[in-house]
Protein backbone atom coordinates (compact mmCIF):
# COMPACT_ATOMS: atom_id res chain seq x y z
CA UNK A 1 -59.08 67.78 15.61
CA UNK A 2 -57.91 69.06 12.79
CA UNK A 3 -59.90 67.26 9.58
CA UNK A 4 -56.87 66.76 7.16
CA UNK A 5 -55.59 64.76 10.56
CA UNK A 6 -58.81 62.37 10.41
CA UNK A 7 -58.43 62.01 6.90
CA UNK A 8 -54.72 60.95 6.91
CA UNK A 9 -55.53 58.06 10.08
CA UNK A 10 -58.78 56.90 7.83
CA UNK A 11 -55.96 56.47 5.28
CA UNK A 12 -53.93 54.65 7.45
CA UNK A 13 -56.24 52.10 9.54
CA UNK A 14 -58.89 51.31 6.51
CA UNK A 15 -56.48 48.74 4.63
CA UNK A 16 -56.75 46.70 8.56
CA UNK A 17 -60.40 47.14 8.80
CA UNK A 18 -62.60 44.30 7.46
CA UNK A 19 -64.45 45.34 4.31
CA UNK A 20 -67.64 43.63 3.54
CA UNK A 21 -69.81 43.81 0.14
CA UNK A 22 -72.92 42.61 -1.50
CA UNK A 23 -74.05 43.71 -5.22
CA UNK A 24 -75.57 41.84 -8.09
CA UNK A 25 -74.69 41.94 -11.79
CA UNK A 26 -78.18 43.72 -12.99
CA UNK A 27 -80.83 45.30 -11.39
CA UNK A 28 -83.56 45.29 -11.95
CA UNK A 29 -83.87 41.87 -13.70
CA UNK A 30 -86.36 40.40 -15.75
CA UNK A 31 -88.81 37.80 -14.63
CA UNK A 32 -87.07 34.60 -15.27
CA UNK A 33 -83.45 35.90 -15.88
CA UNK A 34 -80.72 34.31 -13.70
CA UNK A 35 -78.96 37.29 -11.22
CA UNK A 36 -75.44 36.70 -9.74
CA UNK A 37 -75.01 38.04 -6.15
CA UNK A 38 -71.64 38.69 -5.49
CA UNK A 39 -70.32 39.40 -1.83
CA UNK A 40 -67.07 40.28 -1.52
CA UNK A 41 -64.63 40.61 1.59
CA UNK A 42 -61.01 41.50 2.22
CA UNK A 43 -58.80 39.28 4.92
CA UNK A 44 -56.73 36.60 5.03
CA UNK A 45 -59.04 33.84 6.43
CA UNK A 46 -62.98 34.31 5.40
CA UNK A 47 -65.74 32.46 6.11
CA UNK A 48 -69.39 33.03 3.93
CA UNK A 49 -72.31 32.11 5.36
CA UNK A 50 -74.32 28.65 3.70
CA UNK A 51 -77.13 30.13 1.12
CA UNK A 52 -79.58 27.86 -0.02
CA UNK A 53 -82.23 30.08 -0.85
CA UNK A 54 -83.10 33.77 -1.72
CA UNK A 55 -86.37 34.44 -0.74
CA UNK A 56 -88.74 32.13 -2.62
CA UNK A 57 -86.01 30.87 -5.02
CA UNK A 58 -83.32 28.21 -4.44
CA UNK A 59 -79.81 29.26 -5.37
CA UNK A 60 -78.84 26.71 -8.38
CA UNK A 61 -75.05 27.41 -8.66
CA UNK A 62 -72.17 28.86 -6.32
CA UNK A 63 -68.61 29.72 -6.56
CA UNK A 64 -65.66 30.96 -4.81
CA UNK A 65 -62.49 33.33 -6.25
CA UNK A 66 -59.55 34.26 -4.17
CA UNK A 67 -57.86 37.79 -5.43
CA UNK A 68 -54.42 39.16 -4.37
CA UNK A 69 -53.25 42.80 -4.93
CA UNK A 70 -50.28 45.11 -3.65
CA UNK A 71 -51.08 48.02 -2.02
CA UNK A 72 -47.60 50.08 -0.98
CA UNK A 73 -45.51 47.14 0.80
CA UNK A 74 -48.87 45.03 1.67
CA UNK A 75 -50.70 42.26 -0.02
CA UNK A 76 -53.97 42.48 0.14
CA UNK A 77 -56.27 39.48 -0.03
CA UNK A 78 -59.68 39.98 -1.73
CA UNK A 79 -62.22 36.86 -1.21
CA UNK A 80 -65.17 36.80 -3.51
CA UNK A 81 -68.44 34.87 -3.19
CA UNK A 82 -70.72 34.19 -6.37
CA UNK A 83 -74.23 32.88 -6.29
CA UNK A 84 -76.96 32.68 -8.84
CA UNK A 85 -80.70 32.25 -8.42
CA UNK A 86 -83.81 33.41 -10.66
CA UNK A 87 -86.08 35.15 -9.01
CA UNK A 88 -90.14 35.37 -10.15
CA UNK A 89 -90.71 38.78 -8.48
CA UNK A 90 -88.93 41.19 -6.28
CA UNK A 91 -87.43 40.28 -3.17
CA UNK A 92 -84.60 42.20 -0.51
CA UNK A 93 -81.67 39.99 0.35
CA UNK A 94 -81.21 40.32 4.14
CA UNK A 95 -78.28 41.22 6.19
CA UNK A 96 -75.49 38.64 5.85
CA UNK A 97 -72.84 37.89 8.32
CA UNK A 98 -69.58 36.88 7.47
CA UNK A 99 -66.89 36.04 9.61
CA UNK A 100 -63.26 37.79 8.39
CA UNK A 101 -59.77 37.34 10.39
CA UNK A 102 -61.71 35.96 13.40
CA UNK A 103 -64.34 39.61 13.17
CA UNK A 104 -67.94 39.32 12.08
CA UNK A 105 -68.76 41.82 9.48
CA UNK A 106 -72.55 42.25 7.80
CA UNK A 107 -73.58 43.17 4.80
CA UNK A 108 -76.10 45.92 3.75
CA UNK A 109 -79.58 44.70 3.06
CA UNK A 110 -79.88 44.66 -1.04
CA UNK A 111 -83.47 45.04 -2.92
CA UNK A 112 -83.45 42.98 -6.12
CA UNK A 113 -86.02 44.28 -8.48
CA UNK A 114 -87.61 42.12 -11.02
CA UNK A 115 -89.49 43.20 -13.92
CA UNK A 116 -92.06 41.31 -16.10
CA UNK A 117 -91.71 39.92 -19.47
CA UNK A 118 -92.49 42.05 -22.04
CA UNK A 119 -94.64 40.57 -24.87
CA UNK A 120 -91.51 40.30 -27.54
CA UNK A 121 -89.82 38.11 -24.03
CA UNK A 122 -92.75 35.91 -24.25
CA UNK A 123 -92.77 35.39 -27.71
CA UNK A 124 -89.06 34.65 -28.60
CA UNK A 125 -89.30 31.24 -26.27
CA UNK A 126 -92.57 28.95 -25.85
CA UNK A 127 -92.25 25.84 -23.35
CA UNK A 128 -95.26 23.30 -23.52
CA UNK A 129 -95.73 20.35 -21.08
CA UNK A 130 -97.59 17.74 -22.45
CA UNK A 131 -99.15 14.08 -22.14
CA UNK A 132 -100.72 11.39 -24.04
CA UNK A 133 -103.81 11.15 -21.54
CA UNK A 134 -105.46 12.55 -18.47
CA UNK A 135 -106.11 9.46 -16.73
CA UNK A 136 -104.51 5.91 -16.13
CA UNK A 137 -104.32 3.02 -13.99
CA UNK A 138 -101.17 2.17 -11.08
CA UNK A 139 -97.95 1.16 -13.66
CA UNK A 140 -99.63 2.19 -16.57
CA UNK A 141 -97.27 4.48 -19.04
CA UNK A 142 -97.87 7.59 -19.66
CA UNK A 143 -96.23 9.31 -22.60
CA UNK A 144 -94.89 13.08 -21.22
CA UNK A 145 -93.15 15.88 -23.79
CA UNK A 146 -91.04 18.81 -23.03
CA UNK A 147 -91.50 21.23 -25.88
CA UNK A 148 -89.47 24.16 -26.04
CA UNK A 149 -89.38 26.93 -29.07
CA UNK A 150 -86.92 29.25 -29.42
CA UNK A 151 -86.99 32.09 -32.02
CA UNK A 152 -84.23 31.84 -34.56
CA UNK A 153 -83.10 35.61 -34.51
CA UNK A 154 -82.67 35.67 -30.99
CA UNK A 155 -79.22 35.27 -29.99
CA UNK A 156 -79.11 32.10 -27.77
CA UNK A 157 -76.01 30.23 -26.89
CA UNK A 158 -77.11 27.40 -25.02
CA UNK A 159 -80.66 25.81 -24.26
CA UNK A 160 -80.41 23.16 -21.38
CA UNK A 161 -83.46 21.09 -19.73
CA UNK A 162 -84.04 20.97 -16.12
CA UNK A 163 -84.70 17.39 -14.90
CA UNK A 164 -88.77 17.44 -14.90
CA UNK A 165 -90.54 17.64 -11.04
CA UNK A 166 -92.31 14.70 -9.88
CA UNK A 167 -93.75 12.77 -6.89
CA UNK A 168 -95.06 9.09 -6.46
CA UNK A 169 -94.10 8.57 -9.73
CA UNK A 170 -91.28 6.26 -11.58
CA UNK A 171 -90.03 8.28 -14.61
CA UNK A 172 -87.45 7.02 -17.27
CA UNK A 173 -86.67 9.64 -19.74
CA UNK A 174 -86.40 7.83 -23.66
CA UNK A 175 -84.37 8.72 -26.69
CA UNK A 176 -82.29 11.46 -27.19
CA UNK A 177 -82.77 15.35 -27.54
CA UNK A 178 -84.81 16.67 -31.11
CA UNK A 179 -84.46 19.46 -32.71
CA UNK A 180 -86.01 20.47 -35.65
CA UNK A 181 -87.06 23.96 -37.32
CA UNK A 182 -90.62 24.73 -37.35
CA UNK A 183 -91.14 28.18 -38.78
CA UNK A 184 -89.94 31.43 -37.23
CA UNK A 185 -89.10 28.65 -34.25
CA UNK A 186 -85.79 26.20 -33.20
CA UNK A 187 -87.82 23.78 -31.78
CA UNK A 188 -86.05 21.46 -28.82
CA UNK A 189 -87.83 18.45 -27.79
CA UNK A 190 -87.39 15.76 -24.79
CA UNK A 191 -89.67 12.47 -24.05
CA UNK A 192 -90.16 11.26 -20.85
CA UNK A 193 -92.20 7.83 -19.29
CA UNK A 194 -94.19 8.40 -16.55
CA UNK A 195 -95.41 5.24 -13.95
CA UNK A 196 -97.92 5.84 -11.13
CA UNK A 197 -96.77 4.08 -8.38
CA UNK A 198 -99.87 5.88 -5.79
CA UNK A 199 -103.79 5.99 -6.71
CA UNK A 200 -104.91 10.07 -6.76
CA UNK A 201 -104.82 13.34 -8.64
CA UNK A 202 -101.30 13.09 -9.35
CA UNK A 203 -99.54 16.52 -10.51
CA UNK A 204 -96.48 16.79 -12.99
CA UNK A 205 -93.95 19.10 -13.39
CA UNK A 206 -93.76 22.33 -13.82
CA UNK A 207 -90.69 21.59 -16.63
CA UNK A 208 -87.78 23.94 -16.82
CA UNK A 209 -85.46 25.04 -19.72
CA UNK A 210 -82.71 27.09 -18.66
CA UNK A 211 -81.59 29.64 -21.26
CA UNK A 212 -78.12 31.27 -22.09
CA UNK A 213 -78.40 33.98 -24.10
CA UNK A 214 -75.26 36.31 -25.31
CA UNK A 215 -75.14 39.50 -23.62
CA UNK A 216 -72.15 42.38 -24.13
CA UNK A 217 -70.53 43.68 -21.23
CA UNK A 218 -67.50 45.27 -20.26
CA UNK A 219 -64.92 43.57 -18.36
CA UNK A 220 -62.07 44.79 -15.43
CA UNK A 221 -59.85 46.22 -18.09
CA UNK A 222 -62.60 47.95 -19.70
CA UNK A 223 -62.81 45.50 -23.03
CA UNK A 224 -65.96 44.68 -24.28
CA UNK A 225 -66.72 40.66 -24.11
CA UNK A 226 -69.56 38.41 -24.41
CA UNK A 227 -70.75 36.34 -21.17
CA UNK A 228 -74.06 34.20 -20.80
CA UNK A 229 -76.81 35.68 -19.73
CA UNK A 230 -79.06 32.69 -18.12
CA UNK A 231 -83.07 33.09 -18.40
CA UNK A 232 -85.51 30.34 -16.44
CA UNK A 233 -88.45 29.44 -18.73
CA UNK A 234 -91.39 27.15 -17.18
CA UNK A 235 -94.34 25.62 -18.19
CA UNK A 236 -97.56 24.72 -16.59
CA UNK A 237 -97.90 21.83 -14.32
CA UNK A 238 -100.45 18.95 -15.46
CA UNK A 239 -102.44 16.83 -13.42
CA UNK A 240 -103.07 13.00 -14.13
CA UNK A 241 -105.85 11.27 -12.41
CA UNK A 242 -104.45 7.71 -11.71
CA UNK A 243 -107.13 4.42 -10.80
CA UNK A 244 -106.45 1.56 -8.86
CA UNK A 245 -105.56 -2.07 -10.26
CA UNK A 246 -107.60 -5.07 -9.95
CA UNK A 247 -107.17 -6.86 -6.84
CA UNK A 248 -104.02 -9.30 -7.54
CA UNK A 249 -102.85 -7.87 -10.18
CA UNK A 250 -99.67 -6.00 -10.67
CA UNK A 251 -98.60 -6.06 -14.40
CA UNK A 252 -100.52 -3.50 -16.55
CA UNK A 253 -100.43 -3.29 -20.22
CA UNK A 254 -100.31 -6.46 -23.02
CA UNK A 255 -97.58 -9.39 -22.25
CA UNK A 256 -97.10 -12.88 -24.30
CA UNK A 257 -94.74 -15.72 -22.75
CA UNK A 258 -93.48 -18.97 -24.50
CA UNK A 259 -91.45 -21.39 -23.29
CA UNK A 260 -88.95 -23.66 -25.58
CA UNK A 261 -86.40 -26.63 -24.41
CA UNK A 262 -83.11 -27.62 -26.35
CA UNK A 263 -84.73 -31.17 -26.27
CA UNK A 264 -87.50 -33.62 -25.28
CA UNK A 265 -85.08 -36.68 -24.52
CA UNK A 266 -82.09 -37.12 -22.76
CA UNK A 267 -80.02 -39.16 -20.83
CA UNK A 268 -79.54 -39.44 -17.11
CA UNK A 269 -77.70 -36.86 -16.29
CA UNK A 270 -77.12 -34.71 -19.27
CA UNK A 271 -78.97 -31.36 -19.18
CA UNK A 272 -82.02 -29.88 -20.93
CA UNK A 273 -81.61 -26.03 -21.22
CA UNK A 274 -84.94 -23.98 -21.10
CA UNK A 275 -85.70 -20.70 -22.27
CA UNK A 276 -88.64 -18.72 -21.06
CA UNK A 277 -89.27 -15.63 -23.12
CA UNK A 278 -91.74 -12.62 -22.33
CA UNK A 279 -92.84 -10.09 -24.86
CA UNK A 280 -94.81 -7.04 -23.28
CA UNK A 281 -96.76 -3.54 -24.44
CA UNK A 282 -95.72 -2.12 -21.62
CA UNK A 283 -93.19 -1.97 -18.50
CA UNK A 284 -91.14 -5.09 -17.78
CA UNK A 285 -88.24 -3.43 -15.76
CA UNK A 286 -89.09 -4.60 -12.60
CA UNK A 287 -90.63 -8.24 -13.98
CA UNK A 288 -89.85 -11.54 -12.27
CA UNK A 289 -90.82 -14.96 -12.55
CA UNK A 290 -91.76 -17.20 -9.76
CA UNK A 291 -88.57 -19.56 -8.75
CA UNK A 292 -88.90 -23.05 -10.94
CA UNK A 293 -88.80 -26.17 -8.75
CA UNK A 294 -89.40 -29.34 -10.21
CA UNK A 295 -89.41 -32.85 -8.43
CA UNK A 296 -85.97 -34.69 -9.21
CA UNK A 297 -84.44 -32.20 -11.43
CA UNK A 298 -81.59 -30.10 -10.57
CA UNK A 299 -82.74 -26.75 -11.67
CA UNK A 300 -79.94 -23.63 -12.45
CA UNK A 301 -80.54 -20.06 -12.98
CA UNK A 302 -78.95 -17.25 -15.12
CA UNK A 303 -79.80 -13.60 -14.50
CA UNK A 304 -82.65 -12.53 -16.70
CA UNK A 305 -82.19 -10.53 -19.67
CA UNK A 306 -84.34 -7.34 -20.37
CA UNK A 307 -84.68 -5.07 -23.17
CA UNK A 308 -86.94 -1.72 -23.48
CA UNK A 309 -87.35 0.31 -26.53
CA UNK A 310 -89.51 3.73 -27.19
CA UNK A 311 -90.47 3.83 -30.56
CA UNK A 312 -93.28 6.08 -32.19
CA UNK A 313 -95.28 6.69 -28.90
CA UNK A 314 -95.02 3.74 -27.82
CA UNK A 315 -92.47 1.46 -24.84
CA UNK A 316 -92.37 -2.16 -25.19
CA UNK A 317 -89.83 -4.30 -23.95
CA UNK A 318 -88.66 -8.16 -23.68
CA UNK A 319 -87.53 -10.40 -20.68
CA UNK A 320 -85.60 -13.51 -21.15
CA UNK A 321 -84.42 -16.26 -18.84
CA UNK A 322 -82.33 -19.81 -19.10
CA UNK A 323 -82.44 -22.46 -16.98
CA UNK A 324 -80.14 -25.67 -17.15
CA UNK A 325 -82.20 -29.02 -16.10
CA UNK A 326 -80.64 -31.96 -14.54
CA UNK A 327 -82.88 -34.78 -14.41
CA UNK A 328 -82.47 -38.53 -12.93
CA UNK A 329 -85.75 -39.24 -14.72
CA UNK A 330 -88.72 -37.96 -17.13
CA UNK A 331 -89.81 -35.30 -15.62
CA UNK A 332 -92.24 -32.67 -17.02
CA UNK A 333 -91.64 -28.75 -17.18
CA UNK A 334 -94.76 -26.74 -15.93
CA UNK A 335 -96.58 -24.19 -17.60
CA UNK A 336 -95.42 -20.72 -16.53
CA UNK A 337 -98.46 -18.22 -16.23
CA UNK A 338 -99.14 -14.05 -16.27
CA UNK A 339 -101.97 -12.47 -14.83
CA UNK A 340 -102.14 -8.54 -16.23
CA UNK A 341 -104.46 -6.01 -16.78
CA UNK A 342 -105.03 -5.19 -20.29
CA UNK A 343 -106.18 -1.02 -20.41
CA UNK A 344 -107.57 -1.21 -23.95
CA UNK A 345 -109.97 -4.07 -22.85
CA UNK A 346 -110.15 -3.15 -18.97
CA UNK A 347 -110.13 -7.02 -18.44
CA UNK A 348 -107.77 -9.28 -16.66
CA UNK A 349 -106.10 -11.47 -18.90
CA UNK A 350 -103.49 -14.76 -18.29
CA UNK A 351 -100.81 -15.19 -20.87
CA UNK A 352 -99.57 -19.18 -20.40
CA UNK A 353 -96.97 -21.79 -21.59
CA UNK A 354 -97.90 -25.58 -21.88
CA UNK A 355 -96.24 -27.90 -20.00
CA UNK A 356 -93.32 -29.68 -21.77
CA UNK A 357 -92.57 -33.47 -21.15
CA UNK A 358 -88.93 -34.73 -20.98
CA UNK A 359 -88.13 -38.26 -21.71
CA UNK A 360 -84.81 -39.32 -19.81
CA UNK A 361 -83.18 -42.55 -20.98
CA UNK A 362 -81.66 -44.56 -18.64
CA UNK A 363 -83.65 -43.93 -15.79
CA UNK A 364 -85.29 -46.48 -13.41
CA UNK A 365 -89.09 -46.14 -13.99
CA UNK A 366 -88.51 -45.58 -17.75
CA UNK A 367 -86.60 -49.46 -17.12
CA UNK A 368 -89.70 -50.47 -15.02
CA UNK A 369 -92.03 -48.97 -17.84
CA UNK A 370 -89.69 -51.16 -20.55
CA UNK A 371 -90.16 -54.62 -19.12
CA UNK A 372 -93.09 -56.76 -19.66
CA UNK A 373 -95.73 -57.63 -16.81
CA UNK A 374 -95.34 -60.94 -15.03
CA UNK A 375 -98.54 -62.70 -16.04
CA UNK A 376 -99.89 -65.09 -13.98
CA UNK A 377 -101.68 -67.08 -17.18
CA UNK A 378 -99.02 -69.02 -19.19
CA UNK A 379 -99.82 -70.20 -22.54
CA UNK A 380 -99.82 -73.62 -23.49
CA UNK A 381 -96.39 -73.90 -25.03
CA UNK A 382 -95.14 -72.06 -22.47
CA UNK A 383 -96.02 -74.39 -19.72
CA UNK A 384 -95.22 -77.08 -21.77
CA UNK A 385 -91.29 -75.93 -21.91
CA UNK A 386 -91.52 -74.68 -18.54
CA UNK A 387 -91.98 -78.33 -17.43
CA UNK A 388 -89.20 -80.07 -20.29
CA UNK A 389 -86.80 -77.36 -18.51
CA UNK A 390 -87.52 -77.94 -14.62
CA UNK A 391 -87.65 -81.75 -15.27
CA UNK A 392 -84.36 -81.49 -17.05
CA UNK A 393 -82.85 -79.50 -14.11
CA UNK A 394 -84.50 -82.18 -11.79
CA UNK A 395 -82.99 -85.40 -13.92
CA UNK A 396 -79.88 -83.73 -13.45
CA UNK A 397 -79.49 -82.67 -9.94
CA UNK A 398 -80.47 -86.27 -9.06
CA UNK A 399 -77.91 -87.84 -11.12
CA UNK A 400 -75.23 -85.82 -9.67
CA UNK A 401 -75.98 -86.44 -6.37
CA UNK A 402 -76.85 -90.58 -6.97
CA UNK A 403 -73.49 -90.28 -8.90
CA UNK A 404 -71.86 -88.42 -6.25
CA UNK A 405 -72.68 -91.17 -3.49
CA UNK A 406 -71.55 -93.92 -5.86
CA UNK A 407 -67.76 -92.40 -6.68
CA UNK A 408 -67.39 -91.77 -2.71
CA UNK A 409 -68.20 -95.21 -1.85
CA UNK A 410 -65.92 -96.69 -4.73
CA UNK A 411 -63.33 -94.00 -2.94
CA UNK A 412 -63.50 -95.60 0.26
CA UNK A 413 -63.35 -98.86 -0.82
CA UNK A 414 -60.38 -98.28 -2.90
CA UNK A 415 -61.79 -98.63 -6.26
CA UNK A 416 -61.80 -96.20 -8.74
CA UNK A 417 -64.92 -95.18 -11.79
CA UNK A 418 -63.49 -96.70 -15.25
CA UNK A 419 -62.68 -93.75 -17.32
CA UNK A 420 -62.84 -91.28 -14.74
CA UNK A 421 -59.92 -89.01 -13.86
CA UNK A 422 -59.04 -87.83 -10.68
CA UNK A 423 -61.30 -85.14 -9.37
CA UNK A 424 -59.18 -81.91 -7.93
CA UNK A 425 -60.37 -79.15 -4.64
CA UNK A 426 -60.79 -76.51 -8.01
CA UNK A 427 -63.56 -77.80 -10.04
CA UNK A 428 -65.82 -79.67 -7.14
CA UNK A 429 -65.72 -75.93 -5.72
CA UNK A 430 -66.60 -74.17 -9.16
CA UNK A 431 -69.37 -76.86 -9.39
CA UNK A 432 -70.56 -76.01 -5.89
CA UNK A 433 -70.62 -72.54 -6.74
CA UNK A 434 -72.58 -73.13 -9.89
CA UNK A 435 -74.92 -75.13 -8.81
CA UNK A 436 -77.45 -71.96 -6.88
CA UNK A 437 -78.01 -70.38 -10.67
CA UNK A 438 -78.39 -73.38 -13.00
CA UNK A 439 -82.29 -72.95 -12.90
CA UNK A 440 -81.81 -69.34 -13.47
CA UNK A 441 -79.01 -69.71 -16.51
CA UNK A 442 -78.99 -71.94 -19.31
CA UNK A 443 -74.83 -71.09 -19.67
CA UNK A 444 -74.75 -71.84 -15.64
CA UNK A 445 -76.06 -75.24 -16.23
CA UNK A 446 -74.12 -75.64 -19.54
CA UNK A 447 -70.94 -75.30 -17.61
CA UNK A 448 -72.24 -77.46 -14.51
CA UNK A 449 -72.95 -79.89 -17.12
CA UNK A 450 -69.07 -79.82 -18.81
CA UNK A 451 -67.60 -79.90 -15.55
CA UNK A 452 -69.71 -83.20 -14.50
CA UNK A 453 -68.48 -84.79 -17.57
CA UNK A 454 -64.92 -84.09 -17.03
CA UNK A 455 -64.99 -85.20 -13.44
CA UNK A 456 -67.44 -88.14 -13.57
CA UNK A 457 -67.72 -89.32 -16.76
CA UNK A 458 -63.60 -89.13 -18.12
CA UNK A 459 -64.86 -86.66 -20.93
CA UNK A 460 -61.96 -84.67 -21.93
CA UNK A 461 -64.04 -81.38 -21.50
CA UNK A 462 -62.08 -77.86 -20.58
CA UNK A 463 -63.08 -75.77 -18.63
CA UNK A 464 -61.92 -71.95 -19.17
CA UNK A 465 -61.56 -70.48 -15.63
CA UNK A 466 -61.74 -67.06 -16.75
CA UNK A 467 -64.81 -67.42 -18.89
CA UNK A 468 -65.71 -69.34 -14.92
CA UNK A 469 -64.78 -66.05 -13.03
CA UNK A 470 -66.51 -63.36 -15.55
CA UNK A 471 -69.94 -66.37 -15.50
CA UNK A 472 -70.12 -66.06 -12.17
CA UNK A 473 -69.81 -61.80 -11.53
CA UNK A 474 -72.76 -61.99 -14.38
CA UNK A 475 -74.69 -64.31 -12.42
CA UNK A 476 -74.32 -62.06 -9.24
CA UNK A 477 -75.24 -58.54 -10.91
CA UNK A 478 -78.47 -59.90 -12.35
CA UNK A 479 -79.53 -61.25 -9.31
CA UNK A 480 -78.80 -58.75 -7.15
CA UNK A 481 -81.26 -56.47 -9.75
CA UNK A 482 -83.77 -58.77 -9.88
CA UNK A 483 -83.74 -58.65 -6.18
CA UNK A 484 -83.92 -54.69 -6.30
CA UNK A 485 -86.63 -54.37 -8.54
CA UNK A 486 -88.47 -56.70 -6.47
């Protein structure tokens, strides 16, 4: 066949075929610069494989372009694939398969070389990884800094901080980003808390400070522009060798409580807020207090207030609580108690409140407390007007009832009592009714008295049948207490 031929139907079926293409932005690299693969494949519907890592390294970003271009009366579809990873060393990126208008196409195997830092590399940026100690005890803090220099002639455009690596750990990071010149160096600095949760050699980090630093390169028009250049700086890791607590105890570190009330008396019914307050050296994040139940008081909660602050090295914190207290009687509040562990003194130590007494007014035993013991000695006068009263009560009852017998005779005979006026249903029944609480009240036997005199003896005394009615619901209620207090 004649080879212009072949080169005229190579010109005519290649736009159809499936093109498939993998290249990276430099190579070689150096150790700890961020690479973009790029793989790049013409069709209308393509499908990329999933990438998480290259080699050794994870890929940390991806991204996806879609391209269009004329060729004679076709459009042709370019699909573009971008990852980036940082490789530590060399490493081949494998065969890929990717699937284009229903085909699968591969790409060619691609050897990424990396070289290593040269000294002037090493020296323009410096990452430390530090901590306050070595050792500590389960929920003890542990002060960790990111420190990362940066010369001030090299041209960097962006310095970002990988979160930190950690295991069986809780970590909080504190306070904001510094930055501060320290000779030839920008110096960028990050804190961190660190909490053992597990008993071990415990390892932190490596830390991580990704890089962008301005490099020139030429773009698809063939002007000259600036992109980021990313470079992957780590540190060492450290190892922190972590001791157990003392059986029981769970809070590590210096705590103080108190306990104050919005009042010591009260009535029944009206409420007594309380506010427990706790002060610690230390983490209080995850601090609760036991549930308060008290006897006969109605006890309410609010959610707990908690405050941390870094300051100067060192994390302290506050944890405040109200309660609202309902009480039918005195009651007493009791004292609220913390076991920790104090590191500086390696001893166990119990921060505690005292217990606070409430007096409520009103209440039944405080009524109880109030009245005077029935004593079973009586003094001298006592018995003395003890005896004038009953023998007055006595007199009386009997001349009622002799008088009583005398005006019902006179009745029946026809005859009337001189004087007297004629007795109605109304006041023999209010007399009747009197007549159970007249050794009990002095008024009940006043107004037996009055009403004897009108209705025996022609006195013109009135009785006030209201002053009668509200008597004898007075007479009632204090009996029926004196019955219930026994």
């Amino acid at each position: 066949m004649n080879p212009g031929r072949i080169f005229l139907l190579l010109l005519l079926f290649l736009p159809l075929m499936g093109k498939v293409v993998i290249s990276v932005d430099e190579n070689p690299v150096i150790a700890g610069e961020s690479v973009e693969v790029m793989i790049e494949a013409e069709g209308e519907n393509v499908r990329f494989p999933e990438i998480q890592k290259i080699g050794n390294d994870r890929v940390v970003s991806e991204g996806m372009q879609r391209l269009e271009r004329l060729e004679g009366n076709r459009t042709v579809v370019k699909w573009v694939k971008v990852l980036a990873f940082t490789p530590q060393k060399s490493v081949t990126i494998p065969p890929l398969e990717v699937e284009v208008d229903g085909r699968i196409e591969k790409t060619q195997p691609l050897r990424v070389r990396v070289k290593p830092k040269s000294k002037s590399d090493v020296d323009n940026f410096i990452i430390e990884l530090m901590a306050d100690r070595n050792a500590s005890y389960v929920g003890e803090t542990v002060d960790v800094t990111v420190r990362f220099r940066e010369k001030r002639d090299v041209p960097v455009m962006n310095v970002d901080f990988v979160p930190i690596q950690y295991e069986n750990f809780w970590v909080k990071r504190v306070g904001k980003e510094r930055r501060y010149a320290q000779g030839n160096y920008l110096v960028h600095e990050i804190h961190y808390l660190f909490f053992p949760q597990k008993v071990g050699d415990l390892t932190i980090g490596p830390a991580e400070v990704k890089v962008a630093m301005t490099k020139k390169m030429r773009d698809a028009f063939g002007f000259i522009v600036r992109r980021p250049q990313w470079i992957t700086v780590r540190s060492r890791s450290l190892t922190l060798h972590v001791e157990p607590l003392p059986e029981g105890v769970t809070l590590v570190g210096r705590f103080r409580i108190k306990a104050e009330v919005s009042t010591t008396q009260t009535k029944k019914g009206r409420p007594v807020e309380l506010t427990v307050r706790v002060d610690a050296e230390g983490n209080i994040e995850d601090f609760e207090m036991p549930r308060l139940q008290i006897d006969g008081v109605t006890v309410y909660e609010e959610e707990p207030k908690i405050e941390q602050k870094y300051r100067y090295g060192s994390y302290s914190g506050s944890w405040e609580k109200k309660y609202i207290l309902i009480g039918e009687k005195s009651f007493t509040i009791p004292p609220f108690e913390i076991d920790y562990f104090d590191p500086k003194t390696e001893e166990i130590r119990t921060a505690k409140t005292k217990p606070i007494s409430i007096e409520v007014a009103g209440s039944v035993e405080k009524e109880r407390a109030k009245r005077p013991k029935k004593s079973s000695v009586f003094s001298r006068e006592e018995k003395r007007m003890q005896w004038i009263y009953m023998t007055w009560i006595v007199a009386f009852l009997l001349g009622m009832g002799v008088m009583y017998l005398w005006m019902d005779s006179k009745r029946k005979r026809g005859g009337t009592y001189p004087g007297s006026r004629v007795q109605t249903d109304s006041d023999s029944r209010m007399l009747q009714r009197l007549m159970p609480y007249i050794s009990e009240s002095k008024e009940a036997a006043q107004m037996a008295e009055n009403l004897y005199a009108s209705m025996f003896e022609g006195q013109s005394v009135k009785i006030d049948r209201r002053e009668f009615a509200k008597l004898m619901e007075r007479l009632k209620k204090a009996r029926n207490r004196k019955q219930a207090d026994g």
